[in-house]
PDB file of N, CA and C in Angstrom:
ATOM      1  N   UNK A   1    -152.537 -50.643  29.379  1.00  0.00           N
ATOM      2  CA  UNK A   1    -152.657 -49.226  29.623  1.00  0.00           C
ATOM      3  C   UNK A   1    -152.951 -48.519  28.304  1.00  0.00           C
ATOM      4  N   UNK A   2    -153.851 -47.672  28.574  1.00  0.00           N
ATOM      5  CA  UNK A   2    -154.134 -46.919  27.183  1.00  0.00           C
ATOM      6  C   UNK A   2    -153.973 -45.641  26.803  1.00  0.00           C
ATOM      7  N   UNK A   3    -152.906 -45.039  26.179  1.00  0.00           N
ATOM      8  CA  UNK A   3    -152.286 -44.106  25.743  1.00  0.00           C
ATOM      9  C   UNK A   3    -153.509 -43.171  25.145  1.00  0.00           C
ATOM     10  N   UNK A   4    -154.021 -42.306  25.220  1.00  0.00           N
ATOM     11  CA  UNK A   4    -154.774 -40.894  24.749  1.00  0.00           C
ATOM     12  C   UNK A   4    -154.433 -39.977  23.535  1.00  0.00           C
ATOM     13  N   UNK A   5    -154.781 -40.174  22.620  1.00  0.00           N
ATOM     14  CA  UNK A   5    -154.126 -39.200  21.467  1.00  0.00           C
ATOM     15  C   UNK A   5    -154.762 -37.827  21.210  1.00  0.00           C
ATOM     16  N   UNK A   6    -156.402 -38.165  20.598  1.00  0.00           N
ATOM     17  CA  UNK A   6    -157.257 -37.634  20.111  1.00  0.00           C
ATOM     18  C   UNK A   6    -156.589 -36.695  19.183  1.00  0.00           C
ATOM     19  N   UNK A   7    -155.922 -37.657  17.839  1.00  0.00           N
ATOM     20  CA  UNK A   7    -155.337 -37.029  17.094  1.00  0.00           C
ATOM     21  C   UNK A   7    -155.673 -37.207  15.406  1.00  0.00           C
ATOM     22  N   UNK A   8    -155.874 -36.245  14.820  1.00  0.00           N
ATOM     23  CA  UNK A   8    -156.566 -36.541  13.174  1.00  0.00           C
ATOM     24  C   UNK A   8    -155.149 -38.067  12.910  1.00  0.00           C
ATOM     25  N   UNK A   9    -155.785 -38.516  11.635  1.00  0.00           N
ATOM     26  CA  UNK A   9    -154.667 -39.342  11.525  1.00  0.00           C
ATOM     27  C   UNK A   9    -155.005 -39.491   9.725  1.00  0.00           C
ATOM     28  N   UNK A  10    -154.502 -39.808   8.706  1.00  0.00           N
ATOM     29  CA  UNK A  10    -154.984 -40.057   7.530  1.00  0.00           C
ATOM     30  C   UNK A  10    -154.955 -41.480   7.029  1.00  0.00           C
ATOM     31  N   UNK A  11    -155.913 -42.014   6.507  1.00  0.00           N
ATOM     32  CA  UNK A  11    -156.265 -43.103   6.038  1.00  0.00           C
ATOM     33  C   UNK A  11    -155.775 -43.333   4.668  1.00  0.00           C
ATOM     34  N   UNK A  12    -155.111 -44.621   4.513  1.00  0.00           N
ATOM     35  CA  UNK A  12    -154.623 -44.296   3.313  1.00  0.00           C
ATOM     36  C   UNK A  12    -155.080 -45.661   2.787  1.00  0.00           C
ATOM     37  N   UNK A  13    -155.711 -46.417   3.164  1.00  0.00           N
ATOM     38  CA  UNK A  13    -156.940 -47.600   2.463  1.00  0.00           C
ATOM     39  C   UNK A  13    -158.397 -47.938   2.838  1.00  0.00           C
ATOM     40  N   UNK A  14    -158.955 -48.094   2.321  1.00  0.00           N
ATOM     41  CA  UNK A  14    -160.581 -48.172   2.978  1.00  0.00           C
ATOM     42  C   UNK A  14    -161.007 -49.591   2.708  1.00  0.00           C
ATOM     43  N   UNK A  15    -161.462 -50.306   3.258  1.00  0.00           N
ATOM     44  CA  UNK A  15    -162.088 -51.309   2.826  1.00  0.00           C
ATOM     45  C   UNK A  15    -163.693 -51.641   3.491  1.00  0.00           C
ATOM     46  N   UNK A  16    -164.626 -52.363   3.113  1.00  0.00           N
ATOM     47  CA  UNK A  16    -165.916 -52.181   3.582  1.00  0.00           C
ATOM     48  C   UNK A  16    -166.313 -53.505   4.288  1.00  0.00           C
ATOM     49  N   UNK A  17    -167.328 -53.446   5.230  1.00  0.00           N
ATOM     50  CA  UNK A  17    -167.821 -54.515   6.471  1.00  0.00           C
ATOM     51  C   UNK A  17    -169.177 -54.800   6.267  1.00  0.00           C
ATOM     52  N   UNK A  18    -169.835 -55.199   6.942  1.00  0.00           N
ATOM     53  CA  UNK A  18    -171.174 -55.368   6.659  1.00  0.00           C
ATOM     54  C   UNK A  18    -172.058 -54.451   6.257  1.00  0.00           C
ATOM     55  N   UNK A  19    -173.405 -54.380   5.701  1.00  0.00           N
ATOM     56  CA  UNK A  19    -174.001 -53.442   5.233  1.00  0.00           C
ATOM     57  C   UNK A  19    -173.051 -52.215   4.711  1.00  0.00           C
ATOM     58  N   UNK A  20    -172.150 -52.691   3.854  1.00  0.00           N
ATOM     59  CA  UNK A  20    -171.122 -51.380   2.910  1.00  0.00           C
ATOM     60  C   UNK A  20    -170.392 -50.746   4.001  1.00  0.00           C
ATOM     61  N   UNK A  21    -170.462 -50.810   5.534  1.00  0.00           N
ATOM     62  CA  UNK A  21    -169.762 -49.872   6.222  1.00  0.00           C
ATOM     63  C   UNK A  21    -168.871 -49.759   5.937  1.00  0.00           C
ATOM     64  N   UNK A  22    -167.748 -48.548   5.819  1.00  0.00           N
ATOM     65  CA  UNK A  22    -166.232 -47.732   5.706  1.00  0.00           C
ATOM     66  C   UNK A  22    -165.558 -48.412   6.685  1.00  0.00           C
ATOM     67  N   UNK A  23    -164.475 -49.538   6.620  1.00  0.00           N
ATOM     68  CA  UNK A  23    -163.638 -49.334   7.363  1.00  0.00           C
ATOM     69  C   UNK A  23    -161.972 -49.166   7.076  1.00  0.00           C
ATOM     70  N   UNK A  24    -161.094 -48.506   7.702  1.00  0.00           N
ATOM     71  CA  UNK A  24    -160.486 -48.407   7.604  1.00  0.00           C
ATOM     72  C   UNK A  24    -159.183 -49.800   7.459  1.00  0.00           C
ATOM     73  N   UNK A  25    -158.090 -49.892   6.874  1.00  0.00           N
ATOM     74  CA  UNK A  25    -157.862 -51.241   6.441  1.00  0.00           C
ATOM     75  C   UNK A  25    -155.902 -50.787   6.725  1.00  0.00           C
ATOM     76  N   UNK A  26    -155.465 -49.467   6.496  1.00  0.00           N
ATOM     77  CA  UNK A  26    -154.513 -48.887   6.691  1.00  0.00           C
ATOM     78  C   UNK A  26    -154.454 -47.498   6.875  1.00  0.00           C
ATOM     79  N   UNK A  27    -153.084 -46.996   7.776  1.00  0.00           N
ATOM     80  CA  UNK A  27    -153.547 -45.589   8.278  1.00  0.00           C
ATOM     81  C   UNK A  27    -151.839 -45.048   8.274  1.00  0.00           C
ATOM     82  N   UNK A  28    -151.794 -44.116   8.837  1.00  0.00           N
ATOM     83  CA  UNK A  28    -150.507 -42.971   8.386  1.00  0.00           C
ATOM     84  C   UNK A  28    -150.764 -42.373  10.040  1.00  0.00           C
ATOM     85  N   UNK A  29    -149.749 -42.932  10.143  1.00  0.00           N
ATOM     86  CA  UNK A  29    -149.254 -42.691  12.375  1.00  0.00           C
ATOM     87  C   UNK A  29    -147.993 -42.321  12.424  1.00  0.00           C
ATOM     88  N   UNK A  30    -147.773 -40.942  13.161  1.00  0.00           N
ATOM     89  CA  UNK A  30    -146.608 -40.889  13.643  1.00  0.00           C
ATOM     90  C   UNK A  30    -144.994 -41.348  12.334  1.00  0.00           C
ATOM     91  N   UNK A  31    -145.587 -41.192  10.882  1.00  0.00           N
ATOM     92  CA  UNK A  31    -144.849 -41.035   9.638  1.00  0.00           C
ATOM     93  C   UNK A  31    -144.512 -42.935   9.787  1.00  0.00           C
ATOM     94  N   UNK A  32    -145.400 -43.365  10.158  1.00  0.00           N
ATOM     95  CA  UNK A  32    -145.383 -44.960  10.121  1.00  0.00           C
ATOM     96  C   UNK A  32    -147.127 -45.624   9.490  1.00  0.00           C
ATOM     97  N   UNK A  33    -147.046 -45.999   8.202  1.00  0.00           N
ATOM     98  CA  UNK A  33    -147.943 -46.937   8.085  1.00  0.00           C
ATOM     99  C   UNK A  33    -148.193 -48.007   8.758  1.00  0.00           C
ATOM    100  N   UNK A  34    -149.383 -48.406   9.157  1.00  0.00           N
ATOM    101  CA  UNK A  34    -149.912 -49.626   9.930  1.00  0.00           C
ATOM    102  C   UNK A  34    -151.078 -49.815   9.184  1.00  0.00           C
ATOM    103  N   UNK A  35    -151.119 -51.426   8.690  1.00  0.00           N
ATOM    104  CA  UNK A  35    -152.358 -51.855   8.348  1.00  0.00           C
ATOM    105  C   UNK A  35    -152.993 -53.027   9.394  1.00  0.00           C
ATOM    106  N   UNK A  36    -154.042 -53.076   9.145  1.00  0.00           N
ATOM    107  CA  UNK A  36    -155.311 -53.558  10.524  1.00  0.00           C
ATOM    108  C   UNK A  36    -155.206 -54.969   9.914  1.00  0.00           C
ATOM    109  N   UNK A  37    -155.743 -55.931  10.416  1.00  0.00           N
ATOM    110  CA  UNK A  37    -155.427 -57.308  10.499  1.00  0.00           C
ATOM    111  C   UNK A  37    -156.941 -57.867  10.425  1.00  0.00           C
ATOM    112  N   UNK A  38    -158.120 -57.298  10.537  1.00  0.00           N
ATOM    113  CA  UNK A  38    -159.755 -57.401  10.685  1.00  0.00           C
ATOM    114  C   UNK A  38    -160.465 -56.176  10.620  1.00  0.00           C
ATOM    115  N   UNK A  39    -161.889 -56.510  11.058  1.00  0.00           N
ATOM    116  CA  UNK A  39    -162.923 -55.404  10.724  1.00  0.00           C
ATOM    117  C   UNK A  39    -162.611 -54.861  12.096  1.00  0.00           C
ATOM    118  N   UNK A  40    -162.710 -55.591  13.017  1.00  0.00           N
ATOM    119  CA  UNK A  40    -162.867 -54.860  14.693  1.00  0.00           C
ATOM    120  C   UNK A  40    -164.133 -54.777  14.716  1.00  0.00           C
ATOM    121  N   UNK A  41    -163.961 -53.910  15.702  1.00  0.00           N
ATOM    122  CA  UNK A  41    -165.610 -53.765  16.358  1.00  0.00           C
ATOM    123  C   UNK A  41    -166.061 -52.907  16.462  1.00  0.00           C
ATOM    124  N   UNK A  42    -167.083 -52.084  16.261  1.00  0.00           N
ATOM    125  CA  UNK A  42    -167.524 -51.157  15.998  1.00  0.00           C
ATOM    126  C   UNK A  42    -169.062 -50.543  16.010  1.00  0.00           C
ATOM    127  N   UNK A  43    -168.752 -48.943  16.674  1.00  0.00           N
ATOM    128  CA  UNK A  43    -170.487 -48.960  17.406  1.00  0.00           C
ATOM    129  C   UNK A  43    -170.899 -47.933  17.088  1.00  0.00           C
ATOM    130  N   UNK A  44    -171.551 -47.053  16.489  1.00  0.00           N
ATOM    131  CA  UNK A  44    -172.620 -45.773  15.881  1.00  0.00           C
ATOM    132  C   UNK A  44    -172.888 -45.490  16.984  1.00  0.00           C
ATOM    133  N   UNK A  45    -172.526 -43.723  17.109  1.00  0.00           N
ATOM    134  CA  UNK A  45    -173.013 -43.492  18.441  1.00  0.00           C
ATOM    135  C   UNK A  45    -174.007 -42.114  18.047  1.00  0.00           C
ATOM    136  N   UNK A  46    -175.452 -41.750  18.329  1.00  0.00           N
ATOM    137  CA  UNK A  46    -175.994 -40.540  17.905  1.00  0.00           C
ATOM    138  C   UNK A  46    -176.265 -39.534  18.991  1.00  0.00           C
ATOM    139  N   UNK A  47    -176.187 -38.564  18.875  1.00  0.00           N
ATOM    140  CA  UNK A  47    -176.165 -36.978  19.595  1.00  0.00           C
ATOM    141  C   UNK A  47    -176.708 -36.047  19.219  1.00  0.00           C
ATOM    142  N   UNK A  48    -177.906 -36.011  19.052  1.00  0.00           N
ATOM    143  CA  UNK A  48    -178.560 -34.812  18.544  1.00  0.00           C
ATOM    144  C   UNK A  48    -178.663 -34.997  17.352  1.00  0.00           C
ATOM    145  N   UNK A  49    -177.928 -33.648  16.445  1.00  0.00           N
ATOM    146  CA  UNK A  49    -178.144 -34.236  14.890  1.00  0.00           C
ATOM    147  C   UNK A  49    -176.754 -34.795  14.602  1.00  0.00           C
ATOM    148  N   UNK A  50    -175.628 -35.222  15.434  1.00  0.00           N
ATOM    149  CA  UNK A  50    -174.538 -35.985  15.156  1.00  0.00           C
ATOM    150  C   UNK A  50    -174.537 -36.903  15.045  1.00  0.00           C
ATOM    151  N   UNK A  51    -174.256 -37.878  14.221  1.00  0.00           N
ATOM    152  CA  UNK A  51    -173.596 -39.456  14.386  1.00  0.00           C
ATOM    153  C   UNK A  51    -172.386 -39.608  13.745  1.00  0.00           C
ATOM    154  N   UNK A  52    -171.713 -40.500  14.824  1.00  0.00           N
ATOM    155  CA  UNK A  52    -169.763 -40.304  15.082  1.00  0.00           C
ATOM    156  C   UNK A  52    -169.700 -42.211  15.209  1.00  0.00           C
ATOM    157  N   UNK A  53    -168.938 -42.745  14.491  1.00  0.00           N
ATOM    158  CA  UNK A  53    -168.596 -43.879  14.195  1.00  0.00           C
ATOM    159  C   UNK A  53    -167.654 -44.439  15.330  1.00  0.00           C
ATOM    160  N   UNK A  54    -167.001 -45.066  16.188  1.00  0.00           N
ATOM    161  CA  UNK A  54    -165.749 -45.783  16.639  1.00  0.00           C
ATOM    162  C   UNK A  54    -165.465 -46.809  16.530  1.00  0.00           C
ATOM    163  N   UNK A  55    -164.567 -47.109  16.257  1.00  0.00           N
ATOM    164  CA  UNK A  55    -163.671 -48.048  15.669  1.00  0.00           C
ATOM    165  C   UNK A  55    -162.435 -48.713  16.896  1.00  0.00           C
ATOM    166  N   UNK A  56    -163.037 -50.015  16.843  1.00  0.00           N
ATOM    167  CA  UNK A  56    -161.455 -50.936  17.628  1.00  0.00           C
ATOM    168  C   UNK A  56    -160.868 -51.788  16.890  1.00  0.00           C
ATOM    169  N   UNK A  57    -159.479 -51.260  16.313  1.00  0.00           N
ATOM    170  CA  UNK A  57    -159.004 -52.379  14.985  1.00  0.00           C
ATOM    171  C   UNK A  57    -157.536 -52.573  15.833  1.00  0.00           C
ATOM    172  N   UNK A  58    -157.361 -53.903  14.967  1.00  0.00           N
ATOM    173  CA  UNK A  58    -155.737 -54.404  15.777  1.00  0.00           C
ATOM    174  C   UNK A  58    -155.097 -54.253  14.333  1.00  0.00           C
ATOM    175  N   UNK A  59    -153.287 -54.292  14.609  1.00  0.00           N
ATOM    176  CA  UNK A  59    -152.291 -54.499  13.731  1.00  0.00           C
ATOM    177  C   UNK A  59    -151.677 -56.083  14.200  1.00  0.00           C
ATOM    178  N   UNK A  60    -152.131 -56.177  14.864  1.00  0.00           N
ATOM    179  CA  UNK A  60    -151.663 -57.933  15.666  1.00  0.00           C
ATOM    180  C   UNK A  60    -151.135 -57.488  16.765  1.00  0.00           C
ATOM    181  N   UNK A  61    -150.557 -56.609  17.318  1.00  0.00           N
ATOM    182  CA  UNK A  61    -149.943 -56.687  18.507  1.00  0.00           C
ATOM    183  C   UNK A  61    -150.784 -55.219  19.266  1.00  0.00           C
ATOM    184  N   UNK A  62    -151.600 -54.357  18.784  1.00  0.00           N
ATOM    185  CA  UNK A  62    -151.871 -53.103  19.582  1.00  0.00           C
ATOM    186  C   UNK A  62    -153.303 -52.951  19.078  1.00  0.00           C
ATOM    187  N   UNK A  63    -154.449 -52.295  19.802  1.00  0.00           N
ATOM    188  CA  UNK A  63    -155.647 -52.361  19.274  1.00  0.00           C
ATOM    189  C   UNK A  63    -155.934 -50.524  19.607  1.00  0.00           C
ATOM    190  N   UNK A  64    -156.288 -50.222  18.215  1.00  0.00           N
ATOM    191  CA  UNK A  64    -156.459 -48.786  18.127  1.00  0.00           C
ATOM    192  C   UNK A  64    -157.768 -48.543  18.120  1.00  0.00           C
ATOM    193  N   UNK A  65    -158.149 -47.048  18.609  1.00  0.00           N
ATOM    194  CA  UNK A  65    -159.253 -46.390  18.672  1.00  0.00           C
ATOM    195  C   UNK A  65    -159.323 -45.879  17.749  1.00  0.00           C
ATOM    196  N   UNK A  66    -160.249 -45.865  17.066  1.00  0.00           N
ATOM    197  CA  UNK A  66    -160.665 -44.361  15.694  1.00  0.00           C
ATOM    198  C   UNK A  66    -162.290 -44.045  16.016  1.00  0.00           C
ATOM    199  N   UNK A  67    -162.471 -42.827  15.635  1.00  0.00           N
ATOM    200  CA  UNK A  67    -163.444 -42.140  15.572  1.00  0.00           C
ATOM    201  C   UNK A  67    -163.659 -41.647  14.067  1.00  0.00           C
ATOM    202  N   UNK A  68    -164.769 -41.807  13.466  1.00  0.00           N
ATOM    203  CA  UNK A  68    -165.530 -41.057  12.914  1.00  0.00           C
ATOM    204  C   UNK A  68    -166.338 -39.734  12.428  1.00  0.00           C
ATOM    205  N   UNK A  69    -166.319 -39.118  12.157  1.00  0.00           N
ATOM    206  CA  UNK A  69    -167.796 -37.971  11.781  1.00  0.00           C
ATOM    207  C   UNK A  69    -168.199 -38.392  11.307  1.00  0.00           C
ATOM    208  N   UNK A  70    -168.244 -39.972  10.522  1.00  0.00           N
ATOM    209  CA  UNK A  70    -169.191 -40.043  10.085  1.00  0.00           C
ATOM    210  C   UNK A  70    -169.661 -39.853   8.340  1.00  0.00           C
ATOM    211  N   UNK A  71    -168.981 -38.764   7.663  1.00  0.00           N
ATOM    212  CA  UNK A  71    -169.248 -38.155   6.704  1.00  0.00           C
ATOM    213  C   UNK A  71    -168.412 -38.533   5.844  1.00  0.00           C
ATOM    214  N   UNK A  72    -166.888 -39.241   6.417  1.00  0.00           N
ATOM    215  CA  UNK A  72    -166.310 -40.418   5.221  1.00  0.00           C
ATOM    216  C   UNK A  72    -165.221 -39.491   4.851  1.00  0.00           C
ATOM    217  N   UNK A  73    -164.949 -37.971   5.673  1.00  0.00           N
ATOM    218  CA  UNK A  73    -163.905 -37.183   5.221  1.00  0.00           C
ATOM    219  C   UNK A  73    -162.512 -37.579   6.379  1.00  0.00           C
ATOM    220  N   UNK A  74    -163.165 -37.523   7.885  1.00  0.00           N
ATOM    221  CA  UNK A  74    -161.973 -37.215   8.852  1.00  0.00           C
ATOM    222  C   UNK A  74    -161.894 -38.474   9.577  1.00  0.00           C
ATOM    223  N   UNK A  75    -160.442 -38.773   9.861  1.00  0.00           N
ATOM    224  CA  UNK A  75    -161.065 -39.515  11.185  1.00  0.00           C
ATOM    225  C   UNK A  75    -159.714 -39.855  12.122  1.00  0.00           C
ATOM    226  N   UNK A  76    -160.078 -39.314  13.885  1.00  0.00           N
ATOM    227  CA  UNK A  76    -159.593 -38.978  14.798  1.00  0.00           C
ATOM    228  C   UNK A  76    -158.723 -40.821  15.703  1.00  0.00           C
ATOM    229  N   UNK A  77    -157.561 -40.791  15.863  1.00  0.00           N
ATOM    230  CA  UNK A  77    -156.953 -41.449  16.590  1.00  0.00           C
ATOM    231  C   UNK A  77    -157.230 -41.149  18.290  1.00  0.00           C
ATOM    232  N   UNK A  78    -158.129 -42.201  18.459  1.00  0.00           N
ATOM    233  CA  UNK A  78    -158.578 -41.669  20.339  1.00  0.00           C
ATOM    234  C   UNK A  78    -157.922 -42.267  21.244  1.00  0.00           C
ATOM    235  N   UNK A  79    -157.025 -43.238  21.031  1.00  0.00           N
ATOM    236  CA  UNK A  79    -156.122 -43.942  21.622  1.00  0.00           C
ATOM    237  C   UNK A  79    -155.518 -45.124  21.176  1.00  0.00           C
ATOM    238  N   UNK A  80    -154.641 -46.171  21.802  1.00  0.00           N
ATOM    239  CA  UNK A  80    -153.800 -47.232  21.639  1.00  0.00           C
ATOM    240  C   UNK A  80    -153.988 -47.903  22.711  1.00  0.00           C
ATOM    241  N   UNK A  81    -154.300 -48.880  23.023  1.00  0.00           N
ATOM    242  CA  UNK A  81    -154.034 -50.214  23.852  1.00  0.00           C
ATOM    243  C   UNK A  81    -153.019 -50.752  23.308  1.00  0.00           C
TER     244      UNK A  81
END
């Protein structure tokens, strides 16, 4: 079941994937650090003049949603499996 957040969240490590992509490596939830265990999977999505990143990363036991703008400043918690 997948819990709904759509909530800013802050990144507090970055590490990079193929072709230099940004990914996130650890994050700041709910006053709990969690760091990711892999790259995940991940798909560029474009909209006009938008492109918004998402992100499926695990901690070993839960696989999180993140979103993008893209621009390497924000990025949105869209849910938890």
């Amino acid at each position: 079941m997948t819990k709904l957040f759509n909530t800013p969240v802050t990144i507090l490590s970055m590490g990079f994937g193929r072709n230099m992509r940004a990914i996130p490596r650890r994050m700041e939830f709910q006053g709990k650090a969690i760091d990711f265990i892999d790259s995940g999977v991940c798909t560029t999505i474009r909209s006009g003049g938008k492109i918004r990143q998402i992100l499926a990363l695990s901690d070993g036991s839960q696989i999180f949603h993140l979103r993008s703008d893209n621009r390497g400043g924000s990025w949105t918690l869209v849910g938890i499996n």
